[in-house]
N, C-alpha and C. Protein backbone atom coordinates (compact mmCIF):
# COMPACT_ATOMS: atom_id res chain seq x y z
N UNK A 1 19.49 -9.46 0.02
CA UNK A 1 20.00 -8.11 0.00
C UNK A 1 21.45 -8.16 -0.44
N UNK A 2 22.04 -7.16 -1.41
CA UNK A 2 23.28 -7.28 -1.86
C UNK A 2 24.05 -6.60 -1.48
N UNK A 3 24.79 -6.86 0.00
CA UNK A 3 25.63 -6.06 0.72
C UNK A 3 27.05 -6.47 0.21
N UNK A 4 27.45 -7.20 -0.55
CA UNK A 4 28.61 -7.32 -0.67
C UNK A 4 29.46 -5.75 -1.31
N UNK A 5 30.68 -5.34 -1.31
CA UNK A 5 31.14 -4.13 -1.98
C UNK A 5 30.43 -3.32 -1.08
N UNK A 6 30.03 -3.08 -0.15
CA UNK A 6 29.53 -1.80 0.54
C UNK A 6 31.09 -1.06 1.15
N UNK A 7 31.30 0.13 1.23
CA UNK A 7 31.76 0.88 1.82
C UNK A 7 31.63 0.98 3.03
N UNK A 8 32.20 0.90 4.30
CA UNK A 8 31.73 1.86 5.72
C UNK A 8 32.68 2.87 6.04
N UNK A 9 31.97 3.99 6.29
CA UNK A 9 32.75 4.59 6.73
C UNK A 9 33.56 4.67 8.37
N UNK A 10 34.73 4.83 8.69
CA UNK A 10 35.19 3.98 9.34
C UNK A 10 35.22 5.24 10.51
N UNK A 11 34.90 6.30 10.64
CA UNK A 11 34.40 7.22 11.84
C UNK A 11 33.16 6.67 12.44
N UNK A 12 31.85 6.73 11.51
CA UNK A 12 30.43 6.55 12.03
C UNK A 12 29.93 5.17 11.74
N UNK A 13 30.67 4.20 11.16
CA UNK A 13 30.03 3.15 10.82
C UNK A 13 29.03 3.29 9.37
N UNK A 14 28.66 3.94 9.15
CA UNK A 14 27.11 3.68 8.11
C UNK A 14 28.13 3.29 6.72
N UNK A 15 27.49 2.48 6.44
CA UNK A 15 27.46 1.48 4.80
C UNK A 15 26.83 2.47 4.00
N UNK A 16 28.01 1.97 2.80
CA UNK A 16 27.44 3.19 1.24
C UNK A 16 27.51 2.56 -0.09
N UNK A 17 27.02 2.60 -0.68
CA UNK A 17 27.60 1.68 -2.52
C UNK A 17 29.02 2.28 -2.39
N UNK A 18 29.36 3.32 -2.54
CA UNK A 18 30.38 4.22 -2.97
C UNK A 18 31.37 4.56 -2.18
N UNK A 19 32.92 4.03 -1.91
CA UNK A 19 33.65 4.26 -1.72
C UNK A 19 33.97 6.16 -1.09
N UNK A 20 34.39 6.23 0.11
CA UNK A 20 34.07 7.70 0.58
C UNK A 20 33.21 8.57 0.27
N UNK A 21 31.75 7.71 0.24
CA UNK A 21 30.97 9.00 -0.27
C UNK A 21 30.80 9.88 0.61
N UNK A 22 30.07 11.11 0.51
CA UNK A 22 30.25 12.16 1.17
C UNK A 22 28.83 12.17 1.99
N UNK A 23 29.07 12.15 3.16
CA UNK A 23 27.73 12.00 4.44
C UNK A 23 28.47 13.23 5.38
N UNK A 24 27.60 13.27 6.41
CA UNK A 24 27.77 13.66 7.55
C UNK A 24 27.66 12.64 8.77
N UNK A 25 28.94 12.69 9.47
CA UNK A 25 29.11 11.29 10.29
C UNK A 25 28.32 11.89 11.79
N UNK A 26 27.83 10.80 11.52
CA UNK A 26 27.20 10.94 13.09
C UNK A 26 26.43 9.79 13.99
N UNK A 27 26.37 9.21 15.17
CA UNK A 27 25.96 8.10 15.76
C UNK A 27 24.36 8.53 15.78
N UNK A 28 23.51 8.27 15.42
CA UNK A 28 21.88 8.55 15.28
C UNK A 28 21.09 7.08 15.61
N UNK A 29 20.11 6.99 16.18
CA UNK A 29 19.01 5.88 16.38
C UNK A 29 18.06 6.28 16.01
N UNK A 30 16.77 5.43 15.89
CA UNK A 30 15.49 5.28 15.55
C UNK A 30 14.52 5.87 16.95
N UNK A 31 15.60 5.24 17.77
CA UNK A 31 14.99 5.45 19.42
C UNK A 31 15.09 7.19 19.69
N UNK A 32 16.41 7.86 19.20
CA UNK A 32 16.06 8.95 18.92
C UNK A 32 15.27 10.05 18.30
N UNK A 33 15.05 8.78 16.86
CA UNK A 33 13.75 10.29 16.81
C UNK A 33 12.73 9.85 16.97
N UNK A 34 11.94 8.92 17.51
CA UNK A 34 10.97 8.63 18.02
C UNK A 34 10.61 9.25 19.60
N UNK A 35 11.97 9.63 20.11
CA UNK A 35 11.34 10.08 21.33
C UNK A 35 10.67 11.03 21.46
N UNK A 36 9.62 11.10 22.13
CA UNK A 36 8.90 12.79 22.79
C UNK A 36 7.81 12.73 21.57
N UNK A 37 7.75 12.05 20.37
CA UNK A 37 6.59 12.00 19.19
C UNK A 37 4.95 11.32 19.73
N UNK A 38 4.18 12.50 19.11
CA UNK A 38 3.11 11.47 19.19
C UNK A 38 2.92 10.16 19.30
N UNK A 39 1.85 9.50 19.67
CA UNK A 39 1.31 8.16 19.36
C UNK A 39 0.85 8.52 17.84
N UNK A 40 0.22 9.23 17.18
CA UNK A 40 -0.02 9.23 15.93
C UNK A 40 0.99 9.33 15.25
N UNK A 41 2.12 9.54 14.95
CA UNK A 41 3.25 9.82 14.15
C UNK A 41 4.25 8.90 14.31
N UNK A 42 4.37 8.13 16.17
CA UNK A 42 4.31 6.87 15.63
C UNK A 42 3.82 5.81 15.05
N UNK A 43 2.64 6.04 15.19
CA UNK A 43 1.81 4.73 14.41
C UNK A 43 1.77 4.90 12.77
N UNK A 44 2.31 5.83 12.71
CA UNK A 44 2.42 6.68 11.06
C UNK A 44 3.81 5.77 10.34
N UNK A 45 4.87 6.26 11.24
CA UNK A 45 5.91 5.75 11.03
C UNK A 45 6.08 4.21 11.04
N UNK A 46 5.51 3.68 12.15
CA UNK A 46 5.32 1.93 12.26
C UNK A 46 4.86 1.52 10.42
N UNK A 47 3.69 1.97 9.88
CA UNK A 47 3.24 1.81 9.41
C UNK A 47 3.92 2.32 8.06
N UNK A 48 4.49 3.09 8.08
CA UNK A 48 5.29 3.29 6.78
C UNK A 48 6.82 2.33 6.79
N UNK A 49 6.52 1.70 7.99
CA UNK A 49 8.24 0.69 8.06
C UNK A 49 7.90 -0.67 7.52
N UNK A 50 6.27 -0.97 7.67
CA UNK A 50 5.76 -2.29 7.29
C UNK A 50 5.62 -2.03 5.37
N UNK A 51 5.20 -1.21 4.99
CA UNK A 51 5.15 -1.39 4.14
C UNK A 51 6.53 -1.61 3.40
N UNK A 52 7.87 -0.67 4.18
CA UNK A 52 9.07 -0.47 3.09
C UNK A 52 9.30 -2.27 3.30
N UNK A 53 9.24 -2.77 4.59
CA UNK A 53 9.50 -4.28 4.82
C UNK A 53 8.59 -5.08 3.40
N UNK A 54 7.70 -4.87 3.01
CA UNK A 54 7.25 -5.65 2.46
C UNK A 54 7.88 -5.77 0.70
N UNK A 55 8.75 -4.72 0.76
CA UNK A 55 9.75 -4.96 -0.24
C UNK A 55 10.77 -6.12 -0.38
N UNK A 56 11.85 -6.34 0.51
CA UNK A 56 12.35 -7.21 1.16
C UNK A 56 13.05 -6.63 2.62
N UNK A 57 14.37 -7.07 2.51
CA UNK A 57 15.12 -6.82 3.87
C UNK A 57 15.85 -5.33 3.78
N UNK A 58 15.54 -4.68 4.66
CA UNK A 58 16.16 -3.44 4.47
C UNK A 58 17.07 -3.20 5.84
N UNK A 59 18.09 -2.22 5.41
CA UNK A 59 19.07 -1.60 7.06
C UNK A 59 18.18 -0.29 7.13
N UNK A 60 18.14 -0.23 8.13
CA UNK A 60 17.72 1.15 8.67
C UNK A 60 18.70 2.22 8.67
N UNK A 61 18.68 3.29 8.14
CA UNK A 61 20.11 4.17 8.23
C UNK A 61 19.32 5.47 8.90
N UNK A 62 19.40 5.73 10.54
CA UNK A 62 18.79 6.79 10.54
C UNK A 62 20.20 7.98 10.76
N UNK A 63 19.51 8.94 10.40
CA UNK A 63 20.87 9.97 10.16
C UNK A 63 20.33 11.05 11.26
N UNK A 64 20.76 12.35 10.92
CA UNK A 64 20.82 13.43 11.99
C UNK A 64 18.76 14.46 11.71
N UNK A 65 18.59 13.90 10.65
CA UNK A 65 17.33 14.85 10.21
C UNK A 65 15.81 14.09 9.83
N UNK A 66 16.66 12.40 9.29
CA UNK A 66 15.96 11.58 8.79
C UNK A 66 16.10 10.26 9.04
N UNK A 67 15.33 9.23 8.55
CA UNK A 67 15.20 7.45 8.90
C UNK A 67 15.71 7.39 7.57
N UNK A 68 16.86 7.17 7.05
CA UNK A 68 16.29 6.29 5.82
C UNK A 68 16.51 4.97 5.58
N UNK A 69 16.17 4.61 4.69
CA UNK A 69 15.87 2.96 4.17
C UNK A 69 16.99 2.62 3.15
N UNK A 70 17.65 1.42 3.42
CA UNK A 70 18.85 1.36 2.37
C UNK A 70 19.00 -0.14 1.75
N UNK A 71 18.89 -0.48 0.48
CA UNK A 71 19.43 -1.52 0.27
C UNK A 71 21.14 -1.76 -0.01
N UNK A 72 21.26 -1.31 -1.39
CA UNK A 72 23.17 -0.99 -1.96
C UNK A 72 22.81 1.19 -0.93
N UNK A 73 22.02 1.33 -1.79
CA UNK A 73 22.21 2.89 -1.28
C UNK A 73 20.71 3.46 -0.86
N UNK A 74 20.50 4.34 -0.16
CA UNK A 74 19.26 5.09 0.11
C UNK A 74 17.97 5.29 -1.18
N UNK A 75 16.87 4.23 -0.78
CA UNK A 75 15.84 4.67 -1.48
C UNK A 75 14.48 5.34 -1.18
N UNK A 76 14.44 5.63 0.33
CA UNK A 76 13.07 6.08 1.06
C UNK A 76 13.91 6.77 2.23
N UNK A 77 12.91 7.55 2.62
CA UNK A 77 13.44 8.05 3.71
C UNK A 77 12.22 8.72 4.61
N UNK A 78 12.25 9.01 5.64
CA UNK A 78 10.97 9.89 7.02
C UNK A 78 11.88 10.98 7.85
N UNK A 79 11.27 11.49 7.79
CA UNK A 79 11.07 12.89 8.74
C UNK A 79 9.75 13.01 9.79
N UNK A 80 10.62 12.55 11.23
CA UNK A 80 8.95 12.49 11.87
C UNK A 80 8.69 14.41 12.32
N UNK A 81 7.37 14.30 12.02
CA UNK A 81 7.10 15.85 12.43
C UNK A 81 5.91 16.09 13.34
N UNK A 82 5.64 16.69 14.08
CA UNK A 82 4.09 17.03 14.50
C UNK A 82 3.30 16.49 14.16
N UNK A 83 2.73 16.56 13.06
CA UNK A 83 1.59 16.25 12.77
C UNK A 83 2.10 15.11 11.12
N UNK A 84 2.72 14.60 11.09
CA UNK A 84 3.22 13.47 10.10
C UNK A 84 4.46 13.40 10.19
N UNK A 85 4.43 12.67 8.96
CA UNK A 85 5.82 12.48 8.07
C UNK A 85 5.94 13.05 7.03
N UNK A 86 7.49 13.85 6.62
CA UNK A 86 7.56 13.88 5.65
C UNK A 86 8.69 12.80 4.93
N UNK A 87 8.46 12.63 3.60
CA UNK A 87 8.97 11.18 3.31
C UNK A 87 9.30 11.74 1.83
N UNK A 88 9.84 10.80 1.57
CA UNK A 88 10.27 10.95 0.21
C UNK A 88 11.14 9.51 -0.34
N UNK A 89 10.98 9.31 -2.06
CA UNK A 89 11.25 7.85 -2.15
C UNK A 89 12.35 8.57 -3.51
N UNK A 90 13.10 7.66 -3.98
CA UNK A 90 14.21 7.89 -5.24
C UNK A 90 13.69 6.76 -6.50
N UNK A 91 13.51 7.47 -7.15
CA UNK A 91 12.77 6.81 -8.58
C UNK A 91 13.82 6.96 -9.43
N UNK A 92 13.83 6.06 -10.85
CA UNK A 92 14.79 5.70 -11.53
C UNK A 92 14.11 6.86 -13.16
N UNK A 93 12.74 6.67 -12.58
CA UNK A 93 12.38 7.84 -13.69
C UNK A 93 11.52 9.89 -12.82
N UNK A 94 10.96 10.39 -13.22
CA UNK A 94 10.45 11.36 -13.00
C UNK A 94 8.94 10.88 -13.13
N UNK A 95 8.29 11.27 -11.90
CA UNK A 95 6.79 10.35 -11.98
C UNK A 95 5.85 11.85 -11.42
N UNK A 96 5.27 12.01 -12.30
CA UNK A 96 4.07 13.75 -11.89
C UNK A 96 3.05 12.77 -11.36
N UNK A 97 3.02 13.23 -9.83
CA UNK A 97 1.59 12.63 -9.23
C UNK A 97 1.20 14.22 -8.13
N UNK A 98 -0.11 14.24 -8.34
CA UNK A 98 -0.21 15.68 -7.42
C UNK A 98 0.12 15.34 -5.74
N UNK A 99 0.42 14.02 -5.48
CA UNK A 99 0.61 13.73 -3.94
C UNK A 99 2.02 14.21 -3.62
N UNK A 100 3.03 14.36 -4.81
CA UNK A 100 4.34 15.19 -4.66
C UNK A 100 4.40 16.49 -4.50
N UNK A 101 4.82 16.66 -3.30
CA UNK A 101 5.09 18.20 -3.12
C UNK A 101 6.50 18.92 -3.93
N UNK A 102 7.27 17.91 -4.17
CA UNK A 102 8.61 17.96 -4.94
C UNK A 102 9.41 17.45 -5.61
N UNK A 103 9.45 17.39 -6.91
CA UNK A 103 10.71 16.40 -7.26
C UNK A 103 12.26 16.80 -7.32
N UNK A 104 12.95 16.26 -7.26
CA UNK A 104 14.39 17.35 -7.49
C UNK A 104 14.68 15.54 -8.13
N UNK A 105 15.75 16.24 -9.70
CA UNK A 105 16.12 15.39 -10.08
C UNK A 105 17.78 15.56 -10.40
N UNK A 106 18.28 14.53 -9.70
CA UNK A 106 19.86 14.84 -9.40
C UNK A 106 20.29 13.90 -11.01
N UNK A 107 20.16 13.38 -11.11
CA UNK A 107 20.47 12.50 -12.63
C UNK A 107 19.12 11.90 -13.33
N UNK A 108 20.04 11.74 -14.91
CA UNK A 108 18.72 11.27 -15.36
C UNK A 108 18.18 9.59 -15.13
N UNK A 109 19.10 9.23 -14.21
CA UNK A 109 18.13 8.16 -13.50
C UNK A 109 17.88 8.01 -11.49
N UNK A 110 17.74 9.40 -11.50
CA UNK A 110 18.17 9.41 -9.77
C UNK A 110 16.85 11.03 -9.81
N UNK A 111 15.73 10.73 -9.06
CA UNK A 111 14.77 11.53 -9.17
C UNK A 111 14.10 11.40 -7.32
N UNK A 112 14.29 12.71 -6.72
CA UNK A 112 14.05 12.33 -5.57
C UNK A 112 12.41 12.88 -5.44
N UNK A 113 11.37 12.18 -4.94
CA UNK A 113 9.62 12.50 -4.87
C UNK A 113 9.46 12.77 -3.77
N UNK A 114 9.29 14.07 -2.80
CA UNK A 114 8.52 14.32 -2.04
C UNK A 114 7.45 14.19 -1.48
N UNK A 115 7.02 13.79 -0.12
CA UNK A 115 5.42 13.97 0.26
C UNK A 115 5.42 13.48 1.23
N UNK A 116 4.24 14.26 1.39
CA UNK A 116 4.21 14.00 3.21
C UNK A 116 2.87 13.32 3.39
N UNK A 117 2.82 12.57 4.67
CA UNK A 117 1.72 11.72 5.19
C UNK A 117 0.95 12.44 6.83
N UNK A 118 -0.08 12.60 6.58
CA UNK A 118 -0.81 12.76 7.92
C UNK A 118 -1.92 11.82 8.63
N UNK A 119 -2.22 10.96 7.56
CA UNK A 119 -3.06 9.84 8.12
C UNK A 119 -2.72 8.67 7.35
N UNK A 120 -2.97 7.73 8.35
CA UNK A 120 -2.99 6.20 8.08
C UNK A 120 -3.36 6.20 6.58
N UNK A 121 -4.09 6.02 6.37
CA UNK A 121 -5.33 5.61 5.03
C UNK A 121 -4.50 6.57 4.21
N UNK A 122 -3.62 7.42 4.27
CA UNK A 122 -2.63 7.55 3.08
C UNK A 122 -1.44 7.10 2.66
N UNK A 123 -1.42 5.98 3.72
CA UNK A 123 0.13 4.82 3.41
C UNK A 123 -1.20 3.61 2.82
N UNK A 124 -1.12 4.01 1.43
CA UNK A 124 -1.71 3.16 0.80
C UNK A 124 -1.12 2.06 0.12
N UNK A 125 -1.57 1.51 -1.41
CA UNK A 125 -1.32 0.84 -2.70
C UNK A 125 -0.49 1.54 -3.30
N UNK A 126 -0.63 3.07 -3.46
CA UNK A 126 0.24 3.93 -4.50
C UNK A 126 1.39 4.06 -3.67
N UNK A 127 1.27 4.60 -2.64
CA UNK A 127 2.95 4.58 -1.69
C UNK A 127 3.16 3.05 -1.50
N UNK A 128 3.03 2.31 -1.24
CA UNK A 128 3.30 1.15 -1.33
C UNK A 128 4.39 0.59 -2.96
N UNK A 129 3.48 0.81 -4.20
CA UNK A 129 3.81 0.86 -5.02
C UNK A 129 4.98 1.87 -5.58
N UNK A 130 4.71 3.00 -4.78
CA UNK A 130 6.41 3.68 -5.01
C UNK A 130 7.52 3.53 -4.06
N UNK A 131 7.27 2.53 -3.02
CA UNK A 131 8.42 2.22 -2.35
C UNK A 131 8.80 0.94 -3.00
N UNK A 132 7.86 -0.08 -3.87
CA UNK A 132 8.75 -1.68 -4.45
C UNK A 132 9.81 -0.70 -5.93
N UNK A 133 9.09 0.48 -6.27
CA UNK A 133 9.95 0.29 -7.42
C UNK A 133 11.09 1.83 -6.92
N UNK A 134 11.34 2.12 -5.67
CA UNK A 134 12.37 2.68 -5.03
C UNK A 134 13.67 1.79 -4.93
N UNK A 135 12.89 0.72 -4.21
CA UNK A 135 13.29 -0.62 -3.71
C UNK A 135 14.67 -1.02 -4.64
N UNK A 136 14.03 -0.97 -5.83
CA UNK A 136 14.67 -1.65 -6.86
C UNK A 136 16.19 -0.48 -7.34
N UNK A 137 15.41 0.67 -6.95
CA UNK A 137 17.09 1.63 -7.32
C UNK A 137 17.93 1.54 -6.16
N UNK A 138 17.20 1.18 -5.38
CA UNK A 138 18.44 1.17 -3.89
C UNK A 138 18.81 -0.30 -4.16
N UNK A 139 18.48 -1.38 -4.83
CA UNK A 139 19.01 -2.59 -5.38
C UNK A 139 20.55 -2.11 -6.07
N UNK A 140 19.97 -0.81 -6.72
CA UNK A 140 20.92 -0.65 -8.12
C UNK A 140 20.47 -0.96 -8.93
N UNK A 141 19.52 -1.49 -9.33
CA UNK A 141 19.13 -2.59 -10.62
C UNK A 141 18.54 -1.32 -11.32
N UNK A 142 18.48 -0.17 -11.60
CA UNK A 142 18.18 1.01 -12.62
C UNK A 142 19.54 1.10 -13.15
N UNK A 143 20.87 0.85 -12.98
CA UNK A 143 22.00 1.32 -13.17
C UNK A 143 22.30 0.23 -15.08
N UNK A 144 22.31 0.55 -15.64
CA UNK A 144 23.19 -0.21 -16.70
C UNK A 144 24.87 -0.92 -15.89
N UNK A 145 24.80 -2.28 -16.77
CA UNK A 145 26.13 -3.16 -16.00
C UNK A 145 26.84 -2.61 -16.83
C-alpha cells in the first residue's frame, strides 16, 4: 500500500492524497455504524469487506454517513441501511451496467457508480470485479505521472 505523501488532517486524524483536502472532520468508527443493524446487513457488510480485502491492504475510513475504503484516496464506500447497503465504487472510466442506480462523473477520469446490495448472492464476480479495478484508482495508478 502506498502511504507515503499522505496528508492528515491534524483536527480528525484521517489521511488524504491531497494536502488540506476538504472533508468534514469528525471521530467516526465501524463499531458505530454497525450498532443497533441487523444480523443481515451485517453479514452484508462482513461480506462486502472480504471481498474489498481481496484487493490488497486497505484503511478503513469510516466517516459520519459512510465506511469507506482507501488506498492513496477513497475508492468504495457502504452505507449500512435497513434492509442493505448502499455502496458505491470510483472508476477511472464511465461503465453503463443496469445494477447502477447512478453515476455522477466528477472528472474525466473520476466516475462515481452507485448500487445497492440486499442479498448475499449479489456481492458477486461483477462487484468483486468493480472493486479490483476501483482498487487501482484509489492506488492512483489511473492518474498520468
Amino acid at each position: 500500500m502506498t502511504l507515503k505523501n499522505l496528508w492528515t488532517c491534524p483536527k480528525c486524524g484521517r489521511r488524504f492524497a491531497n494536502r488540506n483536502q476538504s472533508h468534514s472532520c469528525g471521530h467516526y468508527t465501524v463499531e458505530q455504524h454497525l450498532k443497533g443493524k441487523n444480523s443481515h446487513v451485517i453479514s452484508l457488510y462482513e461480506r462486502f469487506v472480504a471481498l474489498v480485502k481481496q484487493c490488497s491492504p486497505v484503511i478503513l475510513a469510516p466517516a459520519k454517513t459512510r465506511i469507506g475504503f482507501q488506498v492513496r484516496m477513497i475508492f468504495a464506500a457502504v452505507s449500512l441501511k435497513e434492509s442493505g447497503l448502499d455502496c458505491h465504487v470510483v472508476l477511472s472510466r464511465r461503465l453503463e451496467n443496469p445494477r447502477f442506480t447512478r453515476i455522477e462523473s466528477l472528472s474525466p477520469r473520476n466516475h462515481i457508480h452507485y448500487f445497492q446490495i440486499r442479498s448475499v448472492e449479489e456481492l458477486d464476480d461483477e462487484v468483486a470485479s468493480w472493486l479490483q479495478e476501483a482498487y487501482k484508482v484509489g492506488e492512483q495508478k489511473h492518474l498520468p505521472k
